[in-house]
C-alpha atoms as a PDB file:
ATOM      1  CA  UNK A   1      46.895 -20.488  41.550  1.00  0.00           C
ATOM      2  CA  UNK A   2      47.187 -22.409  44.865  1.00  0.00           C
ATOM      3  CA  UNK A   3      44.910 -25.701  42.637  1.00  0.00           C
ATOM      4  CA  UNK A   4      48.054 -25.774  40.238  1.00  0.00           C
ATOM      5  CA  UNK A   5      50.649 -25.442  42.916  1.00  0.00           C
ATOM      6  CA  UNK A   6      49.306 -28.018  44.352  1.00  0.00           C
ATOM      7  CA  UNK A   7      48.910 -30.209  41.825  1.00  0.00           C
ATOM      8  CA  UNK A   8      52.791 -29.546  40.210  1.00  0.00           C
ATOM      9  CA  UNK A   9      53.458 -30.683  43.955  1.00  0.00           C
ATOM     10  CA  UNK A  10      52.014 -34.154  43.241  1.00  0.00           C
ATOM     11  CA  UNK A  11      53.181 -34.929  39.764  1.00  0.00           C
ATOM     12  CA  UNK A  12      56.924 -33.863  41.331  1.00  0.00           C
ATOM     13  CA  UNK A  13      57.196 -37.667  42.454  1.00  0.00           C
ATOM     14  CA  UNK A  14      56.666 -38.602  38.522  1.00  0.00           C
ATOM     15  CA  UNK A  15      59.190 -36.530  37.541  1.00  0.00           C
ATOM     16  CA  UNK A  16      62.108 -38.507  36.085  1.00  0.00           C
ATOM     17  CA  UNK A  17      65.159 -37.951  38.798  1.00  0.00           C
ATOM     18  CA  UNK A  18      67.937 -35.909  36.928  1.00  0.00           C
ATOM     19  CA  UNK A  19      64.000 -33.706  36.026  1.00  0.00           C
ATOM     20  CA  UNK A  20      64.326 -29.913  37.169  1.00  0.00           C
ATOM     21  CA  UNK A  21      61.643 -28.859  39.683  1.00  0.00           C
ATOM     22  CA  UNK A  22      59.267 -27.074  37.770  1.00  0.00           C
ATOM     23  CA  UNK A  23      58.139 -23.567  38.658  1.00  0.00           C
ATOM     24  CA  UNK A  24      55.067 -22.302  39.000  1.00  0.00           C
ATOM     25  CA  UNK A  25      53.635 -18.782  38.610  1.00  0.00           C
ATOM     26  CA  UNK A  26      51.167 -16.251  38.078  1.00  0.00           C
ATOM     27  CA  UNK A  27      51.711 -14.471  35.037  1.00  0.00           C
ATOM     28  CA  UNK A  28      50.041 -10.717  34.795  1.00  0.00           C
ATOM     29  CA  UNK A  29      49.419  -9.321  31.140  1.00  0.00           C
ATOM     30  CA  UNK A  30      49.603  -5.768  32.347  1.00  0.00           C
ATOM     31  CA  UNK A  31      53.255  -5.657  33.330  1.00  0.00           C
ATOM     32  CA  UNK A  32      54.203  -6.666  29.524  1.00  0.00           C
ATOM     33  CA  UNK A  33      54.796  -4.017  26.954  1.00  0.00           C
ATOM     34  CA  UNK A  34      52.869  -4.312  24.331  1.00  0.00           C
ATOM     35  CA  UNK A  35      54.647  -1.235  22.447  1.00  0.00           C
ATOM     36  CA  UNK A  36      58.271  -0.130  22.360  1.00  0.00           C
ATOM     37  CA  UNK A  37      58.915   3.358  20.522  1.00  0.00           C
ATOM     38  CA  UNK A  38      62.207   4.454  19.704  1.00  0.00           C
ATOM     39  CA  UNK A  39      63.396   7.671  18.789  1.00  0.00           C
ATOM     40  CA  UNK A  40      66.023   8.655  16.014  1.00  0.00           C
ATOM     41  CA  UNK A  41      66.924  11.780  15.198  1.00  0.00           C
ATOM     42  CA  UNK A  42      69.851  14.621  14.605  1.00  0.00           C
ATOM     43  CA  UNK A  43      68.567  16.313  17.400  1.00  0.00           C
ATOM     44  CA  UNK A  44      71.146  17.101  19.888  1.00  0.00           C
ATOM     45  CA  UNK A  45      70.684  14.683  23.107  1.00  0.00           C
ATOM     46  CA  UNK A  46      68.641  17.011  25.260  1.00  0.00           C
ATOM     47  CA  UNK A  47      66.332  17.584  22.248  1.00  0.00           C
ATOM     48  CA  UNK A  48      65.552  14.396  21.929  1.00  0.00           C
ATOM     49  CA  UNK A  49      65.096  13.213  25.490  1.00  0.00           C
ATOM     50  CA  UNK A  50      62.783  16.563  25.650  1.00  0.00           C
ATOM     51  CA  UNK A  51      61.157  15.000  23.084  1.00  0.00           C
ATOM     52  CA  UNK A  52      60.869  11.709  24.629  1.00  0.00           C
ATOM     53  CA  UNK A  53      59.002  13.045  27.769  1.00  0.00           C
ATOM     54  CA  UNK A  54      56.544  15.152  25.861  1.00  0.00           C
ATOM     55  CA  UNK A  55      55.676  11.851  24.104  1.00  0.00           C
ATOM     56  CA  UNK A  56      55.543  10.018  27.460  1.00  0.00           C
ATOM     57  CA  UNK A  57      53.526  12.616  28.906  1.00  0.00           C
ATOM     58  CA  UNK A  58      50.919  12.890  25.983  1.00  0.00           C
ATOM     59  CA  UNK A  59      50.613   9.544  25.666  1.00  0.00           C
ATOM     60  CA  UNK A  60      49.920   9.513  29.636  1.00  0.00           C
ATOM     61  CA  UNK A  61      47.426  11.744  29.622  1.00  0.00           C
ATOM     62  CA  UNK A  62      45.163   9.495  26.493  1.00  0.00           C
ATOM     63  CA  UNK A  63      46.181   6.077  27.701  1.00  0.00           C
ATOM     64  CA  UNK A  64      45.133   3.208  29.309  1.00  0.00           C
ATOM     65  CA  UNK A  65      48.460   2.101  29.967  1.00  0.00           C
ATOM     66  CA  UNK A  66      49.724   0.837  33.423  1.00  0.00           C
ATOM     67  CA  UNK A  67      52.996   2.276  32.771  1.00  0.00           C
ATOM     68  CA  UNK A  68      54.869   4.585  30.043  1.00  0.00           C
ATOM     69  CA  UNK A  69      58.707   4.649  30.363  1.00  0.00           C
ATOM     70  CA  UNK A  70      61.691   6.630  28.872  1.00  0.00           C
ATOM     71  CA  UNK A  71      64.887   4.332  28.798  1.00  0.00           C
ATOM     72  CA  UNK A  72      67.912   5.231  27.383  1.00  0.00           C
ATOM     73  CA  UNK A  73      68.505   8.496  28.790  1.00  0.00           C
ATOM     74  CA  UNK A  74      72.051   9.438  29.233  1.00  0.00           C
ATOM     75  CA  UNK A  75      73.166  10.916  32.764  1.00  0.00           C
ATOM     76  CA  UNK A  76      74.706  14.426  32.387  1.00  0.00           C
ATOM     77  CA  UNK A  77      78.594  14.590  33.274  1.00  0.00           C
ATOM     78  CA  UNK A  78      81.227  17.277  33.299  1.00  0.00           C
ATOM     79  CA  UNK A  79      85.042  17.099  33.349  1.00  0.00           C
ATOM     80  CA  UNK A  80      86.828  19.432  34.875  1.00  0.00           C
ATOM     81  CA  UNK A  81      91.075  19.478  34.254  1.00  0.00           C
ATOM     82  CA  UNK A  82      92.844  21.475  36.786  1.00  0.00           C
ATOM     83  CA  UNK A  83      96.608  22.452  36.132  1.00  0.00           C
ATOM     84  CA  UNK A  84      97.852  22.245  39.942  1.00  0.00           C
ATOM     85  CA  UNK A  85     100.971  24.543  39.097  1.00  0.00           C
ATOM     86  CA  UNK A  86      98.015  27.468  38.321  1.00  0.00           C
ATOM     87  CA  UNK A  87      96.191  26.951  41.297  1.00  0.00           C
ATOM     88  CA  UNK A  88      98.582  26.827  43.816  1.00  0.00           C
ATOM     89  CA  UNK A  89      97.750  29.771  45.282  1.00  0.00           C
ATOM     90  CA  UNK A  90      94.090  28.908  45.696  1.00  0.00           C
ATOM     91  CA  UNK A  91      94.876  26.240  48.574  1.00  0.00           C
END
């Protein structure tokens, strides 16, 4: 990798003037996916994302994969509406 900086380093001076400086760098198969699974179903959400990491963990277990990964999950909210009149007497 260093040869090829190196020599992108020389041929910068060739490079017409309004040129972009090029970038150099080391590109590593295993960090691209090389599957993407998605899931559809009427499954309610926490079904489904169940689901998901039973898949994940399966396919974890037979692999040779560098890296399995659920996306998509949704965080888990509530929203609670207090009347302020009817608790008053709680403060």
């Amino acid at each position: 990798m260093r040869r090829v900086k190196d020599k992108v380093d020389q041929a910068r001076g060739d490079l017409p003037v309004d040129a972009e400086d090029p970038i150099t760098q080391e590109l590593n198969f295993n960090t691209i996916p090389i599957a993407t699974i998605a899931l559809y179903s009427d499954y309610d959400l926490e079904r489904l994302e169940a689901l998901a990491d039973n898949l994940k963990d399966r396919m974890a277990k037979d692999s040779r994969s560098a890296r399995i990964q659920v996306l998509g999950k949704q965080d888990k909210e509530i929203a609670v509406d207090v009347d302020r009149r009817s608790c008053g007497s709680m403060a």
